[in-house]
N, C-alpha and C. Protein backbone atom coordinates (compact mmCIF):
# COMPACT_ATOMS: atom_id res chain seq x y z
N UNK A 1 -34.21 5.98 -67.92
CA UNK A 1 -34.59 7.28 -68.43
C UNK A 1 -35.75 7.12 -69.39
N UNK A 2 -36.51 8.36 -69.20
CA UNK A 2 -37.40 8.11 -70.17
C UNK A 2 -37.78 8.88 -71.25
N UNK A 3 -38.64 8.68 -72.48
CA UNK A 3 -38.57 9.70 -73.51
C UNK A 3 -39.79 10.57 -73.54
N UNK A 4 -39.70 11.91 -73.36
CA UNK A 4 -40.82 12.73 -73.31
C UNK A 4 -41.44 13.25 -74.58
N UNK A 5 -41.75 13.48 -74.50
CA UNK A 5 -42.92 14.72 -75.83
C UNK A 5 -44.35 14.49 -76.22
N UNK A 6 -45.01 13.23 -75.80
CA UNK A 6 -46.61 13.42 -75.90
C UNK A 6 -46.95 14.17 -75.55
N UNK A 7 -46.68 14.76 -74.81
CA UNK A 7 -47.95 15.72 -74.07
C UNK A 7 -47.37 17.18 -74.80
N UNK A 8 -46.80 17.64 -75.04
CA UNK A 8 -46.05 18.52 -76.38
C UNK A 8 -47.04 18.25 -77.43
N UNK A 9 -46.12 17.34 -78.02
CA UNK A 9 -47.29 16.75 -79.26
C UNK A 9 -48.62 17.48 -79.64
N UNK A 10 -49.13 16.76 -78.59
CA UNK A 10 -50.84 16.28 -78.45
C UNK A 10 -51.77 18.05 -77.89
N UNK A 11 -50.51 18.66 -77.84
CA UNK A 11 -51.86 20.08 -77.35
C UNK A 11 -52.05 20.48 -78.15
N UNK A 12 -53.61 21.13 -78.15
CA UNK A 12 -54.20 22.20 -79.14
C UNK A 12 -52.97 23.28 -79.79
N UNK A 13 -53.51 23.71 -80.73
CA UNK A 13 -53.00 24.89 -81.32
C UNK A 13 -52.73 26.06 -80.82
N UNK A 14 -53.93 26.22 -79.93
CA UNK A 14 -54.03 27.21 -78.67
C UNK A 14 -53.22 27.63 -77.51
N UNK A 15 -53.45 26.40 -77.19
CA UNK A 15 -52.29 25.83 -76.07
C UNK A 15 -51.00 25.77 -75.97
N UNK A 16 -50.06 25.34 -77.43
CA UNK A 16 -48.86 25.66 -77.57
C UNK A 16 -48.91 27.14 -78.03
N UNK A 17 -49.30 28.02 -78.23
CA UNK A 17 -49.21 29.11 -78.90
C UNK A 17 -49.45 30.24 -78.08
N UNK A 18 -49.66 29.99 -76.65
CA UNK A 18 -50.19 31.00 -76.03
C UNK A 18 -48.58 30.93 -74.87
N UNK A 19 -47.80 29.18 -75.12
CA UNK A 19 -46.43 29.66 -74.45
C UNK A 19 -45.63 30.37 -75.05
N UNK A 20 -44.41 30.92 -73.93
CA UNK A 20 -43.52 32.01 -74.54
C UNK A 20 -44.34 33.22 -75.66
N UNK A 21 -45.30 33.23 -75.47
CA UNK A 21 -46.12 34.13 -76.47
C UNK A 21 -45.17 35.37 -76.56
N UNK A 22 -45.09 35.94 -77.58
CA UNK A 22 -44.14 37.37 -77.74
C UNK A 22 -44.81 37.83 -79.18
N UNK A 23 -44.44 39.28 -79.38
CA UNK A 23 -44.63 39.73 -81.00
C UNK A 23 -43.64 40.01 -81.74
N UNK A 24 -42.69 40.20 -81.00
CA UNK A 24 -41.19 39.73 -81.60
C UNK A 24 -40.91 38.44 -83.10
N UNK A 25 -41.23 39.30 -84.38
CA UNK A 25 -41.41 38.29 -84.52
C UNK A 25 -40.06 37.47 -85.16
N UNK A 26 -38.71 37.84 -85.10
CA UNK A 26 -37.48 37.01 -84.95
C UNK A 26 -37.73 35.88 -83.93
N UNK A 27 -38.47 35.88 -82.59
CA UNK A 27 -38.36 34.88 -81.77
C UNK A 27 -39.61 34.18 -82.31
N UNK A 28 -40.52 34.37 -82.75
CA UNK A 28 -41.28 33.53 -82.87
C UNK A 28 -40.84 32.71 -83.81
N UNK A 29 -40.72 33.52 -84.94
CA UNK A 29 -40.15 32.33 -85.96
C UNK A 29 -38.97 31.39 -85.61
N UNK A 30 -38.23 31.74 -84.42
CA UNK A 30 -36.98 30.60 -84.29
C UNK A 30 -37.79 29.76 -83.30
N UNK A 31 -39.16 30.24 -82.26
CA UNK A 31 -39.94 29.32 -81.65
C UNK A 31 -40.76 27.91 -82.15
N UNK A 32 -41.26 28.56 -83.69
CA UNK A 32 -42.01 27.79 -84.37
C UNK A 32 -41.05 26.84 -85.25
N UNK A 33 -40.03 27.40 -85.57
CA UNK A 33 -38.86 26.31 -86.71
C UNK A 33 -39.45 24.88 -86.01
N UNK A 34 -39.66 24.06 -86.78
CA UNK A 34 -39.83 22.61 -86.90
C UNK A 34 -38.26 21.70 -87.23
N UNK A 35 -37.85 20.73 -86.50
CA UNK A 35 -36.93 20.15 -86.63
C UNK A 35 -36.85 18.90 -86.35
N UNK A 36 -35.77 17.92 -86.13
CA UNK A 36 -35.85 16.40 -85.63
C UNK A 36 -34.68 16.71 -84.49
N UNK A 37 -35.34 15.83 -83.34
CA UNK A 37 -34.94 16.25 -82.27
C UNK A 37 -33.97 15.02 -81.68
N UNK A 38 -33.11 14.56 -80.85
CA UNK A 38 -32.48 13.29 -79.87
C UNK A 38 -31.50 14.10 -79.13
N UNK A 39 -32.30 14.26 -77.92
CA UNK A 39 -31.59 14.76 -76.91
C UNK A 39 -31.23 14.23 -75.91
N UNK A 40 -30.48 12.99 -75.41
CA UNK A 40 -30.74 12.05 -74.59
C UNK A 40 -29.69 12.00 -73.39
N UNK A 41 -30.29 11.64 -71.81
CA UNK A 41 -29.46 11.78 -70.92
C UNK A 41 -29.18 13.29 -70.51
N UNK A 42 -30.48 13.81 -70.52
CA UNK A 42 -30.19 15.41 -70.22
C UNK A 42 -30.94 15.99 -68.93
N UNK A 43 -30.45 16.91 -68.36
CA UNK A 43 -30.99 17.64 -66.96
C UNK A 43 -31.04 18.55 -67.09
N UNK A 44 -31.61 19.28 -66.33
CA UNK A 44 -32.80 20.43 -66.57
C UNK A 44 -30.88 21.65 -67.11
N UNK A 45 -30.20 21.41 -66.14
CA UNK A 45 -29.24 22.09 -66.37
C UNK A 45 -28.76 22.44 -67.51
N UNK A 46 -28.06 20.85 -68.09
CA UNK A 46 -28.04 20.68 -69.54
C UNK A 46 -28.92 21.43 -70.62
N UNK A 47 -29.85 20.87 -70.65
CA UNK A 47 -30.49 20.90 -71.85
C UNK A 47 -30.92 22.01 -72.82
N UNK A 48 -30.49 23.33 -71.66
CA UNK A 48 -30.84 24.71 -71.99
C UNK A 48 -29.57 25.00 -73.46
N UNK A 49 -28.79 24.29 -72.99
CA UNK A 49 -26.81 24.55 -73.71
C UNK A 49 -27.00 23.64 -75.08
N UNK A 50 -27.70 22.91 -75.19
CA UNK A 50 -27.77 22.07 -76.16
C UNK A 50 -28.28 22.64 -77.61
N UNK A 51 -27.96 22.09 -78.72
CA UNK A 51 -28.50 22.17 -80.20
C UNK A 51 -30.00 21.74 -79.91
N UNK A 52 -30.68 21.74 -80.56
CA UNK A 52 -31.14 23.59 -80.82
C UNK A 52 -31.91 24.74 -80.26
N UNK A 53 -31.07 24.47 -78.70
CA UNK A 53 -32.24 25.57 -78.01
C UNK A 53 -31.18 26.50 -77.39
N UNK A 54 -30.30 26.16 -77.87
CA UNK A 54 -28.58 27.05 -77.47
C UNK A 54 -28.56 28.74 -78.02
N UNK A 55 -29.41 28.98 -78.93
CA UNK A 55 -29.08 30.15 -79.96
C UNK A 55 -29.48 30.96 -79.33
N UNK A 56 -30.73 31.55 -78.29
CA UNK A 56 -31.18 32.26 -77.25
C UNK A 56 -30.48 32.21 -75.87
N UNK A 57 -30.37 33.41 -75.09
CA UNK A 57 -29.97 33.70 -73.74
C UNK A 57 -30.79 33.10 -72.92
N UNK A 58 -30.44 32.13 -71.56
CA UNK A 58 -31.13 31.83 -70.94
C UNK A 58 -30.77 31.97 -69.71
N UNK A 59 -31.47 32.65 -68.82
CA UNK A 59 -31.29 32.65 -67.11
C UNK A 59 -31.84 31.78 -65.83
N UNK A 60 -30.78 30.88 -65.77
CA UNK A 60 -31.32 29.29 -64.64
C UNK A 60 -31.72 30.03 -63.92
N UNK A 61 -32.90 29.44 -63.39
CA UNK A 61 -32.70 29.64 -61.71
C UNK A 61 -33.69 28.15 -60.79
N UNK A 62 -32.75 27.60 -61.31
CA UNK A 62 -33.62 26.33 -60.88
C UNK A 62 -32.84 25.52 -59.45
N UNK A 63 -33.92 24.12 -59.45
CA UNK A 63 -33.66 23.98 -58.16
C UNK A 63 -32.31 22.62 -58.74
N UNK A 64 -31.36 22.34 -58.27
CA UNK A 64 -30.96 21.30 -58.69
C UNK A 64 -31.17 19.87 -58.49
N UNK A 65 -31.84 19.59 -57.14
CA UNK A 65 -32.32 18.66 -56.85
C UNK A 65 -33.64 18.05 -57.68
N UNK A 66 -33.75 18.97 -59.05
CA UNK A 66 -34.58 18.33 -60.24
C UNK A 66 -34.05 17.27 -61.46
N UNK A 67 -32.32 17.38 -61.01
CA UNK A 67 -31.34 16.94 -62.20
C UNK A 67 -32.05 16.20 -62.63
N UNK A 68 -32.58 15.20 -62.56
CA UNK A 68 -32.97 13.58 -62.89
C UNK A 68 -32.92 13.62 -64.51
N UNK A 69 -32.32 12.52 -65.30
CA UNK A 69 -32.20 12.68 -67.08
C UNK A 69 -33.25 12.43 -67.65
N UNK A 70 -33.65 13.10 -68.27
CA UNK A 70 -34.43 12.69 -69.40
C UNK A 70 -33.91 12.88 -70.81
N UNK A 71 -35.14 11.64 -71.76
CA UNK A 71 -34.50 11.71 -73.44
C UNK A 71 -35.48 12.60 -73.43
N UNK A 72 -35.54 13.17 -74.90
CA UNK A 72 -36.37 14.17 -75.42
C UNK A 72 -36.14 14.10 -77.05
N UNK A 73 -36.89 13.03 -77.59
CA UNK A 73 -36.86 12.67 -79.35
C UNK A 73 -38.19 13.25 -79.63
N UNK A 74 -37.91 13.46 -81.25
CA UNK A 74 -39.28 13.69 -81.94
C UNK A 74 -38.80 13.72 -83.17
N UNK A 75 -39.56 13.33 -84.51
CA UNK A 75 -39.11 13.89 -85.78
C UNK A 75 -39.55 14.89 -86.42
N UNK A 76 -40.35 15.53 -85.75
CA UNK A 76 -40.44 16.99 -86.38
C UNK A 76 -41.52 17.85 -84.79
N UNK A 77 -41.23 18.23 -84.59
CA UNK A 77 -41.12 19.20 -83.57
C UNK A 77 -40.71 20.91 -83.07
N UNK A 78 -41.00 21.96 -83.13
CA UNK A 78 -40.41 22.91 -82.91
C UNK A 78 -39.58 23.33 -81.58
N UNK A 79 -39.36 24.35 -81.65
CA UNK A 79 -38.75 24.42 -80.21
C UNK A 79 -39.75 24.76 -78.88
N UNK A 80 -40.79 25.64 -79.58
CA UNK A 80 -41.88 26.20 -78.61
C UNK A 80 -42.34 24.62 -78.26
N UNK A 81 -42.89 23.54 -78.16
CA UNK A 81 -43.32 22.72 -78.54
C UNK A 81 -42.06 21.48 -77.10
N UNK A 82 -40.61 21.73 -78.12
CA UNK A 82 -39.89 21.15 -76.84
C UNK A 82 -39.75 22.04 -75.81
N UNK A 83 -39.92 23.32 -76.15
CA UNK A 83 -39.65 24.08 -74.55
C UNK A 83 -40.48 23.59 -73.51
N UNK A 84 -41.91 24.01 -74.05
CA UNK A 84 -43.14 23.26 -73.27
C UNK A 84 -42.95 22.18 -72.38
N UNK A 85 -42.32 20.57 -73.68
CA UNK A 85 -42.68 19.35 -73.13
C UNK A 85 -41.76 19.88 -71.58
N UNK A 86 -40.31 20.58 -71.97
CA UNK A 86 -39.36 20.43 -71.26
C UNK A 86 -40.04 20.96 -69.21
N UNK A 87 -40.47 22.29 -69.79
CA UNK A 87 -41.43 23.11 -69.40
C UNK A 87 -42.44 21.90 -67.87
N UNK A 88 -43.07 21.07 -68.93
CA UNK A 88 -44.26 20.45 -67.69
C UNK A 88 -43.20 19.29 -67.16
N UNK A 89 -42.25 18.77 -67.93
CA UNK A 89 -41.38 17.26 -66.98
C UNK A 89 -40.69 17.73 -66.06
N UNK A 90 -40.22 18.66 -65.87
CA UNK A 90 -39.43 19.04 -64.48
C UNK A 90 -40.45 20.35 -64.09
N UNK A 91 -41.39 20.66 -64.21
CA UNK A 91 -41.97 21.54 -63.56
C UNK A 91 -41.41 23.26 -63.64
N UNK A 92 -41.08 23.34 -64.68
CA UNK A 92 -40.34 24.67 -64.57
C UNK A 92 -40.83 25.91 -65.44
N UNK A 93 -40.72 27.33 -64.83
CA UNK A 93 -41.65 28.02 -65.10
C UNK A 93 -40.40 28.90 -66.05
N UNK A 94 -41.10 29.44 -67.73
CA UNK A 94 -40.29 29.97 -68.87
C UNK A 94 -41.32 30.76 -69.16
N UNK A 95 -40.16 32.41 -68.92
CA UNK A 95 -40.76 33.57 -69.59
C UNK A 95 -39.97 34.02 -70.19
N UNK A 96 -40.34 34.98 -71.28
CA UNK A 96 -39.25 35.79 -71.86
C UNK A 96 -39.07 37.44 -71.37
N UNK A 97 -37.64 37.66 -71.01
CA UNK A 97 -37.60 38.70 -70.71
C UNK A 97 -37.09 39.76 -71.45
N UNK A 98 -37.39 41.31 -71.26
CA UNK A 98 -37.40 42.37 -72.26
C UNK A 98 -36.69 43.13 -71.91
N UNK A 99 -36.25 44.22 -72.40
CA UNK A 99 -35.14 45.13 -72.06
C UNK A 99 -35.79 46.46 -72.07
N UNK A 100 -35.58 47.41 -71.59
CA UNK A 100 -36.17 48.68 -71.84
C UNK A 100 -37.05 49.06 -73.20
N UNK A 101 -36.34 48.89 -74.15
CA UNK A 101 -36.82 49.34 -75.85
C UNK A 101 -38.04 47.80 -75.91
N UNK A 102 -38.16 47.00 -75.55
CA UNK A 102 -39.02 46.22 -75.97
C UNK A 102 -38.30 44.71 -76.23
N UNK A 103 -36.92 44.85 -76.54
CA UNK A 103 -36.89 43.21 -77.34
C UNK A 103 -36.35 42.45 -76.47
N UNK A 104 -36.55 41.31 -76.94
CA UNK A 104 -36.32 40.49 -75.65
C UNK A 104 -34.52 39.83 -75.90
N UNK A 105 -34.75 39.82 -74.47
CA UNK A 105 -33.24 39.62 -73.93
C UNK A 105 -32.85 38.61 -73.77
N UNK A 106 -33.66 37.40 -73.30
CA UNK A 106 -33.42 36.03 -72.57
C UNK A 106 -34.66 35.47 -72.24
N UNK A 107 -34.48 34.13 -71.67
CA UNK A 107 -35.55 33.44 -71.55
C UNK A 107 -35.10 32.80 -69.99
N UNK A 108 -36.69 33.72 -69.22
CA UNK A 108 -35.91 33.14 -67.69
C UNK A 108 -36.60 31.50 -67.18
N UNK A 109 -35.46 30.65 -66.85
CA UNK A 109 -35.76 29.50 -66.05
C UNK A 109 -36.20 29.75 -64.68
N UNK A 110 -37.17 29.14 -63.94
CA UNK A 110 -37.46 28.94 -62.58
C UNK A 110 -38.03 27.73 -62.43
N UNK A 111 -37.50 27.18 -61.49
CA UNK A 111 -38.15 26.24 -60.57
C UNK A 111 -39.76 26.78 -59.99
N UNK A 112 -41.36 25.97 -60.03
CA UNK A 112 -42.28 25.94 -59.85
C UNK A 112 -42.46 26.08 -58.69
């Protein structure tokens, strides 16, 4: 298994900031929270259920034949940031979805 997050890391300001983009700003601020991360031995399945990306609704719709584990460490990191890394290693496409009045409801998973 291997450990992801350079490519997280290493993007512009721009670049992380333009994922999950919302004006919501309860989600942003739980997007941007900075934390220390060891998530290890996890699949795309998993990892949605896990501390600390558990606190938001999320809707799979992935392929399972992506299981394969990955770690996912960092010592300070946000979540927008691990969603991403999570985002380009299995190829999977994250939007947030809204409800009639505007706020958002969940965050949908798809397979690419």
């Amino acid at each position: 298994m291997e450990a992801i997050l350079e490519e997280a890391l290493s993007l512009d300001e721009n670049g992380i900031e333009s994922f999950l983009r919302t004006d919501y700003e309860p989600l942003v601020k739980w997007l941007d929270e900075r934390f220390e991360v060891e998530l290890t031995a996890m699949t795309p399945s998993q990892i949605f259920d896990a501390v600390p990306l558990n606190d938001v609704n999320y809707e799979l719709r992935i392929d399972p034949a992506r299981a394969t584990k990955a770690n996912f460490q960092a010592s300070s990191i946000s979540r927008r940031e691990l969603l991403k890394s999570i985002s380009d290693h299995w190829g999977l496409h994250l939007e947030i979805k809204y409800d009639d009045g505007g706020l958002p409801t969940a965050v949908q998973v798809t397979s690419r």
